[in-house]
N, C-alpha and C. Protein backbone atom coordinates (compact mmCIF):
# COMPACT_ATOMS: atom_id res chain seq x y z
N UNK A 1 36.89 -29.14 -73.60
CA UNK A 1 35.54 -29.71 -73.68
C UNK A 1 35.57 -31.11 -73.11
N UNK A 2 34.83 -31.17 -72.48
CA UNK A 2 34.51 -32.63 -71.88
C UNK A 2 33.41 -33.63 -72.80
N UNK A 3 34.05 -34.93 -72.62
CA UNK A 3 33.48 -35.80 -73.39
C UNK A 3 32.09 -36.11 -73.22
N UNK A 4 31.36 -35.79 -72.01
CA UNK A 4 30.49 -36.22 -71.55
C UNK A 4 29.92 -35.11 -70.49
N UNK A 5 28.89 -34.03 -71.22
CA UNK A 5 28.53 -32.53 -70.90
C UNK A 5 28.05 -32.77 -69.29
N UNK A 6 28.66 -33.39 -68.47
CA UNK A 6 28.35 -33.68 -66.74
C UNK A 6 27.61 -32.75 -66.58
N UNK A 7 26.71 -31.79 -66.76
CA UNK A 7 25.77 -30.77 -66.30
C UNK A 7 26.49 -29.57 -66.33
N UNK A 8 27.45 -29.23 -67.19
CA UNK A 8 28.26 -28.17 -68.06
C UNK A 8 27.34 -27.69 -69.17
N UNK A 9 27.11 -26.07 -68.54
CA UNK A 9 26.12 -25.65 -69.71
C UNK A 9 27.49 -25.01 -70.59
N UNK A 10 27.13 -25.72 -72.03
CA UNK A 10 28.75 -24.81 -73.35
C UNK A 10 27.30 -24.30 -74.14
N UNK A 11 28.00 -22.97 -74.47
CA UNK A 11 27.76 -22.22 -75.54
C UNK A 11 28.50 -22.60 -76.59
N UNK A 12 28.04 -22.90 -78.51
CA UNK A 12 29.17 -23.07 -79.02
C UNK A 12 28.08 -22.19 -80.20
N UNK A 13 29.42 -21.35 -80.96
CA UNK A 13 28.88 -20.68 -81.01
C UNK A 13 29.63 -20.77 -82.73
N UNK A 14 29.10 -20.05 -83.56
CA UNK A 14 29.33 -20.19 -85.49
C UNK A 14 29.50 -19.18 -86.09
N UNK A 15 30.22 -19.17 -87.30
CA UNK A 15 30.33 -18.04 -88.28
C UNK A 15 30.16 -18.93 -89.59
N UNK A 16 28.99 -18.82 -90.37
CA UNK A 16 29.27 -19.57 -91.32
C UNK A 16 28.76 -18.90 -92.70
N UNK A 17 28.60 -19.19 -93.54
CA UNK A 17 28.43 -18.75 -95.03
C UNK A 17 26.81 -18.84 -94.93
N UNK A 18 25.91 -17.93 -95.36
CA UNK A 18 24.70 -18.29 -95.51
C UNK A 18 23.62 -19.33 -96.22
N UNK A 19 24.27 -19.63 -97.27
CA UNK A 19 23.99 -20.57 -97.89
C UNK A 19 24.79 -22.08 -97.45
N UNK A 20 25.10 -22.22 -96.46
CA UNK A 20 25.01 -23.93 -95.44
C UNK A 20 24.30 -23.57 -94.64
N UNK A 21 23.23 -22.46 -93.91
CA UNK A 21 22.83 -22.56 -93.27
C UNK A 21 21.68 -23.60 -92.85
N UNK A 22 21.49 -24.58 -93.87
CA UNK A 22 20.68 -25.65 -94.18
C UNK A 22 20.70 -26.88 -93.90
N UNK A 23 21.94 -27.19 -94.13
CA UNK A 23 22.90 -27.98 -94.36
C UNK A 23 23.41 -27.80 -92.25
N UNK A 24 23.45 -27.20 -91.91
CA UNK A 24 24.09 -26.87 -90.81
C UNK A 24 22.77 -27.62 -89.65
N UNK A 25 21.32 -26.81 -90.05
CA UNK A 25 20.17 -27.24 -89.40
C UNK A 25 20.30 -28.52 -89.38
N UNK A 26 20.09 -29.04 -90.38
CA UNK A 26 20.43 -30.52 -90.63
C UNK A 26 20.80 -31.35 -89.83
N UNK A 27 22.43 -31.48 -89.89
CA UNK A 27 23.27 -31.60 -89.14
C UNK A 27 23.31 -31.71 -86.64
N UNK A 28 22.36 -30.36 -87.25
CA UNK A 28 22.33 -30.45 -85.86
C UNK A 28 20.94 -30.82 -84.98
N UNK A 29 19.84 -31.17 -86.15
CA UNK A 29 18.96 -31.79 -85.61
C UNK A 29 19.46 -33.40 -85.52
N UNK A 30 20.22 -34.08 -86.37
CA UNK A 30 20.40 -35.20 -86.19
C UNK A 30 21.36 -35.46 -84.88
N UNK A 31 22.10 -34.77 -84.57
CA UNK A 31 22.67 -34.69 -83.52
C UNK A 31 22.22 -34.64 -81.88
N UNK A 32 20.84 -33.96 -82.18
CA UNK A 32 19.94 -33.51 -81.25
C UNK A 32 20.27 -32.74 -80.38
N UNK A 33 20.69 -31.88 -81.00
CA UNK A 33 21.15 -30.51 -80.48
C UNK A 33 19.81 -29.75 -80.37
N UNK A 34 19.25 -28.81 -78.96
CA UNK A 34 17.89 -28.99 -78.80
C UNK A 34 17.41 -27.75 -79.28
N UNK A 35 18.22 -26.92 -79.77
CA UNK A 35 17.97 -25.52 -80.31
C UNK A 35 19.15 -24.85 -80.88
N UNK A 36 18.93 -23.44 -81.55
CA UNK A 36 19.58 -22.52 -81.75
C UNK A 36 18.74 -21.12 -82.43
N UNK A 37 19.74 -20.42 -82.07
CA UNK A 37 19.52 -18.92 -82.45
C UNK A 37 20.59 -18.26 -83.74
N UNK A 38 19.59 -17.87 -85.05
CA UNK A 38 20.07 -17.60 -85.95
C UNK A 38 20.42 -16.14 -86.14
N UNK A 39 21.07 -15.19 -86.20
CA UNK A 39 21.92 -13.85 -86.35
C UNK A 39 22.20 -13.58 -87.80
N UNK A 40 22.35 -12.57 -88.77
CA UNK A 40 22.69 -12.06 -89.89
C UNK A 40 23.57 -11.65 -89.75
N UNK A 41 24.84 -11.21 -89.52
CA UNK A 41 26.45 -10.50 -89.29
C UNK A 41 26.80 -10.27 -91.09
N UNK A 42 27.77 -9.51 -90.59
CA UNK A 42 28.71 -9.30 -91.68
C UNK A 42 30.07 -8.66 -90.87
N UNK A 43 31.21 -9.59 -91.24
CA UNK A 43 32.53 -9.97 -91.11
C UNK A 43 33.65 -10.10 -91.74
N UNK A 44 34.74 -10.23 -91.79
CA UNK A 44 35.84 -10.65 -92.43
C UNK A 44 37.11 -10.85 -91.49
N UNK A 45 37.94 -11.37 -92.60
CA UNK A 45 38.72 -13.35 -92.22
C UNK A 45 39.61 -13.32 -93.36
N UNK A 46 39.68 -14.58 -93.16
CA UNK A 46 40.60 -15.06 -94.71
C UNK A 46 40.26 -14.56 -96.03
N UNK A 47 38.92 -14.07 -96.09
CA UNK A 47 38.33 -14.60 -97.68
C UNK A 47 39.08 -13.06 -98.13
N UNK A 48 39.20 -12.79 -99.47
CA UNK A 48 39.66 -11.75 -100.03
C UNK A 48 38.74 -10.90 -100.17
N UNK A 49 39.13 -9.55 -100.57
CA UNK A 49 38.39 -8.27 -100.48
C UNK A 49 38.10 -8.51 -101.77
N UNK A 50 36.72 -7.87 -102.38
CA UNK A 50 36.42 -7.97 -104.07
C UNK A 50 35.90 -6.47 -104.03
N UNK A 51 36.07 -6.35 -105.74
CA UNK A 51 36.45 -5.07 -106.16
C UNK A 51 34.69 -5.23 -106.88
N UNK A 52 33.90 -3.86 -106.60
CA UNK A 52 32.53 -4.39 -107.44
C UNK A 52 31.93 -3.12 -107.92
N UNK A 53 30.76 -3.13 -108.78
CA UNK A 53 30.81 -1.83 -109.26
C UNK A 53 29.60 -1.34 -109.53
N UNK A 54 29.12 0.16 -108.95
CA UNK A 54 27.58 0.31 -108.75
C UNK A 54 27.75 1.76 -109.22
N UNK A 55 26.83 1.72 -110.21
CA UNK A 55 26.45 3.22 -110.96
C UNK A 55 27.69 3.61 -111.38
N UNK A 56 29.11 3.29 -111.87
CA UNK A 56 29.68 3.47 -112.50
C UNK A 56 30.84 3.71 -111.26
N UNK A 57 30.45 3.68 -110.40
CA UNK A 57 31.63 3.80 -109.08
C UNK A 57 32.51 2.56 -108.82
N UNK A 58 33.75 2.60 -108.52
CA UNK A 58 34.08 1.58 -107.93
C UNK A 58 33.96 1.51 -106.41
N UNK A 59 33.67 0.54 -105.89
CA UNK A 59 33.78 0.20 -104.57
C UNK A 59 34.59 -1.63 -104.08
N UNK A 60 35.20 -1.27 -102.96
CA UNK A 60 35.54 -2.56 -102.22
C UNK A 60 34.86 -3.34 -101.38
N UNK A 61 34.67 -4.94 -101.25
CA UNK A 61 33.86 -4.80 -100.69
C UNK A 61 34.93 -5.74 -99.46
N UNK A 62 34.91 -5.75 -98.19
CA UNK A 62 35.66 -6.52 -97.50
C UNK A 62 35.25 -7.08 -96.59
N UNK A 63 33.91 -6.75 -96.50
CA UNK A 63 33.25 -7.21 -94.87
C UNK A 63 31.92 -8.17 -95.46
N UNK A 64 31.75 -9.48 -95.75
CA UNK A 64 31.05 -10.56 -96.19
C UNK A 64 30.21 -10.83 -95.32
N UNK A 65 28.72 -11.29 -96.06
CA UNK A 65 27.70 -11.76 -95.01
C UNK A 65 27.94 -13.10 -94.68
N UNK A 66 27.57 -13.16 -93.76
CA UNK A 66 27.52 -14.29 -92.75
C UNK A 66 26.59 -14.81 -92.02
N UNK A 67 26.23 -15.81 -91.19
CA UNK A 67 25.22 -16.37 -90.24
C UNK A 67 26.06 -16.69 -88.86
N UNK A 68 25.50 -16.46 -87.88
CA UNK A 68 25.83 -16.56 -86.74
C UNK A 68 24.94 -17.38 -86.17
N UNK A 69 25.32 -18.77 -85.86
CA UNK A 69 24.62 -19.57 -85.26
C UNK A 69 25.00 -19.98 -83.86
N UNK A 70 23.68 -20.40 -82.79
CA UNK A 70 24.27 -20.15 -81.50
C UNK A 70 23.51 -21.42 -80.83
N UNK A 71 24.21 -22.15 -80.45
CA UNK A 71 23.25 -23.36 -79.91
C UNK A 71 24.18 -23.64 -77.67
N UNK A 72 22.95 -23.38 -77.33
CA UNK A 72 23.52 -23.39 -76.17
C UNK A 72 23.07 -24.96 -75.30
N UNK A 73 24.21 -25.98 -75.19
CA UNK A 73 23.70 -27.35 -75.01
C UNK A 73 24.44 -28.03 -73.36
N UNK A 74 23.76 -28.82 -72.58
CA UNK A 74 24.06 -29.13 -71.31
C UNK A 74 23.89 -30.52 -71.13
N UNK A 75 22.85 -31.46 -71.87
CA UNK A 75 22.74 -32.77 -71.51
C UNK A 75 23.70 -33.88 -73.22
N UNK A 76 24.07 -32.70 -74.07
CA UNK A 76 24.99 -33.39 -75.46
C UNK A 76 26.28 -32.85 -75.52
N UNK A 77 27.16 -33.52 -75.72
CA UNK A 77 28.63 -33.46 -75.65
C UNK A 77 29.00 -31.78 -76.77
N UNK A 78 29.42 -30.94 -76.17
CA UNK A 78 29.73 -29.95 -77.30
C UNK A 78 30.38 -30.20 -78.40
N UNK A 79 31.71 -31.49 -78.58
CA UNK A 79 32.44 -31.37 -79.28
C UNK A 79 31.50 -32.30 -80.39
N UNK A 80 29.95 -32.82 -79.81
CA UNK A 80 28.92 -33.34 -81.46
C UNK A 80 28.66 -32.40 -81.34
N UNK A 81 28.18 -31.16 -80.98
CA UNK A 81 27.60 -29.99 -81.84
C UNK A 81 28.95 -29.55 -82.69
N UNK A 82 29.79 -29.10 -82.58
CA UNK A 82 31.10 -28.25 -83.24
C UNK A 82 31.23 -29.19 -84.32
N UNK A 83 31.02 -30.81 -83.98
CA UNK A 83 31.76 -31.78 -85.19
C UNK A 83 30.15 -32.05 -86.29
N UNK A 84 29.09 -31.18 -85.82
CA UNK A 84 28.39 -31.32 -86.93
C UNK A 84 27.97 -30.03 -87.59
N UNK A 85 28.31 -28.71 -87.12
CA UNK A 85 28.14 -27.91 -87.62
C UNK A 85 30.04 -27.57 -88.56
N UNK A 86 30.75 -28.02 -88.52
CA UNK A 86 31.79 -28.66 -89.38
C UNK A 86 30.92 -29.24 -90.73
N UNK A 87 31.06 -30.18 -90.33
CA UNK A 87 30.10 -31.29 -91.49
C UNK A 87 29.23 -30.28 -92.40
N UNK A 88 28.36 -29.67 -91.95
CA UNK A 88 27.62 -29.01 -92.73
C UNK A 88 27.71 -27.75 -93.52
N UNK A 89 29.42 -27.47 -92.40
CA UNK A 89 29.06 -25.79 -93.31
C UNK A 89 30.09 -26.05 -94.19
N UNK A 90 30.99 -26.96 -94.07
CA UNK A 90 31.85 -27.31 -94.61
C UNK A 90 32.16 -27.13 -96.12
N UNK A 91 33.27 -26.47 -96.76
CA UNK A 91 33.26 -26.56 -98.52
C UNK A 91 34.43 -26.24 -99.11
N UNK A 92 35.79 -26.38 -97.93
CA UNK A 92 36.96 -26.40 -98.40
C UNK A 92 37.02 -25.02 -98.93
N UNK A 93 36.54 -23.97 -99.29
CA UNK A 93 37.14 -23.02 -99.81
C UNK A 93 37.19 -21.66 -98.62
N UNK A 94 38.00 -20.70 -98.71
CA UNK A 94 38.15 -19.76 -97.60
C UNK A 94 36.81 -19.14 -96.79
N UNK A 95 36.55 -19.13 -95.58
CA UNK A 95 35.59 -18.37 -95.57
C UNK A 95 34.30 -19.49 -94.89
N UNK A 96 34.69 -20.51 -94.93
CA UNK A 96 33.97 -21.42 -94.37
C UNK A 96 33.76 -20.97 -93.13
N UNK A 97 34.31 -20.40 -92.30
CA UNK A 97 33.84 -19.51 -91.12
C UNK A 97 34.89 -20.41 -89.69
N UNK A 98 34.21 -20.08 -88.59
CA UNK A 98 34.48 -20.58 -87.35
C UNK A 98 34.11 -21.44 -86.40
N UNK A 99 34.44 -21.55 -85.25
CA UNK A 99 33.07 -22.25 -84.58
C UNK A 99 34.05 -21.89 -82.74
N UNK A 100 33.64 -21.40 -82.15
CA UNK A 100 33.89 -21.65 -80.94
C UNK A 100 33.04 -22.18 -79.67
N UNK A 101 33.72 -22.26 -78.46
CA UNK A 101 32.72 -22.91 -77.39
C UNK A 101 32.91 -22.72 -76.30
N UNK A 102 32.10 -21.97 -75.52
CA UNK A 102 31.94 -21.01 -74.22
C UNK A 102 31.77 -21.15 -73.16
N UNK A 103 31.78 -21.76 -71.43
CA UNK A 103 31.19 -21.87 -71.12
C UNK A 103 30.42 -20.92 -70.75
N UNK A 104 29.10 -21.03 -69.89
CA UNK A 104 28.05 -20.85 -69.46
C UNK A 104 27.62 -20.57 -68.18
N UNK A 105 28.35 -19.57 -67.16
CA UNK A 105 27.92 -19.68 -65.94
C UNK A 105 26.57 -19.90 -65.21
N UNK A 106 25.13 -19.68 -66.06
CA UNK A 106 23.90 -19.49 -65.46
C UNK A 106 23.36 -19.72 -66.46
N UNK A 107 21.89 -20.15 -66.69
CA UNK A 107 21.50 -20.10 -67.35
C UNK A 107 19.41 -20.07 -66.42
N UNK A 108 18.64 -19.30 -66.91
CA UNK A 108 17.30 -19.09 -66.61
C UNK A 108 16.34 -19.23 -67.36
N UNK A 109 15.30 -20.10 -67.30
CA UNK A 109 14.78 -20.39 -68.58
C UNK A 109 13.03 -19.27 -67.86
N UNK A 110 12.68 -18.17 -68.34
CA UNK A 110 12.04 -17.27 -68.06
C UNK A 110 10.64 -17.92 -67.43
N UNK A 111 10.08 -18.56 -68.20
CA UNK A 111 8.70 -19.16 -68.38
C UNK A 111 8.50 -20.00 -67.10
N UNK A 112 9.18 -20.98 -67.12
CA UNK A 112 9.07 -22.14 -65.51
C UNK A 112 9.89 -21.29 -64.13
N UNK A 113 11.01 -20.88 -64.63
CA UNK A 113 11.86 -20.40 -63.46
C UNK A 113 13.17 -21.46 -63.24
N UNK A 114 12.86 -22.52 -64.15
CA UNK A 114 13.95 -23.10 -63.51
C UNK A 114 15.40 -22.77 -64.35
N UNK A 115 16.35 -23.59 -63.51
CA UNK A 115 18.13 -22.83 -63.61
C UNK A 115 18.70 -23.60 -63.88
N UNK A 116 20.40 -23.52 -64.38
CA UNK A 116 21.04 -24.05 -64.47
C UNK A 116 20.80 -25.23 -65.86
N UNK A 117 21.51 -26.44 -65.81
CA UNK A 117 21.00 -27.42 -67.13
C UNK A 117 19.56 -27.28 -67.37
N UNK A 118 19.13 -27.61 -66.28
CA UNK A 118 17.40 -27.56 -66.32
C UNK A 118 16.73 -26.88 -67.30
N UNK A 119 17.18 -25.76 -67.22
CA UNK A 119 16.53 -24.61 -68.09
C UNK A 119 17.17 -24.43 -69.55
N UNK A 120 17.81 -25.52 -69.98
CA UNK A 120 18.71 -26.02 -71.20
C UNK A 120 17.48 -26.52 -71.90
């Protein structure tokens, strides 16, 4: 990641617990991160499998809900989006999720036509 997004469109992209998803918004409006796209997933990772129990059945459960957050940025440094969606989803215990960062070969913004950062 470059310190200074030179007209590098990054995708960076989240796995986080649903309940920071708040905490995360937060975070990345102060940052001025100029958008994102929110996803419902269900996943698993570190966190442990739990044992739970419906109508007298047992079942496992191993695959945890999650939020998938997706902020695609060209004129703000990626590594303030990644270092504030940290901050927010943040809670020390397993399961706090991920965060990666992509680049972006193209990008088209439908409505104007225009390309590339522009359309960021």
């Amino acid at each position: 990641m470059s310190k200074n997004n030179t007209g590098e469109i990054q995708l960076v992209m989240a796995y986080i617990r649903p309940d920071k998803l708040t905490d995360v918004k937060k975070a990345l409006a102060e940052t001025g991160a100029p958008s994102l796209t929110v996803t419902n997933v269900s996943g698993r990772g570190s966190q442990p499998a739990k044992k739970s129990q419906y109508r007298g059945e047992e079942y496992t459960v191993d695959l945890h809900e999650k939020v998938k957050v997706e902020c695609v940025v060209a004129d703000i440094p990626a590594e303030d989006v990644v270092s504030a969606i940290e901050s927010g989803a943040h809670t020390g215990e397993p399961g706090d999720g991920k965060v990666f960062v992509l680049p972006v070969e193209a990008a088209t913004q439908i409505r104007t036509g225009k390309t590339g950062p522009d359309a960021v």
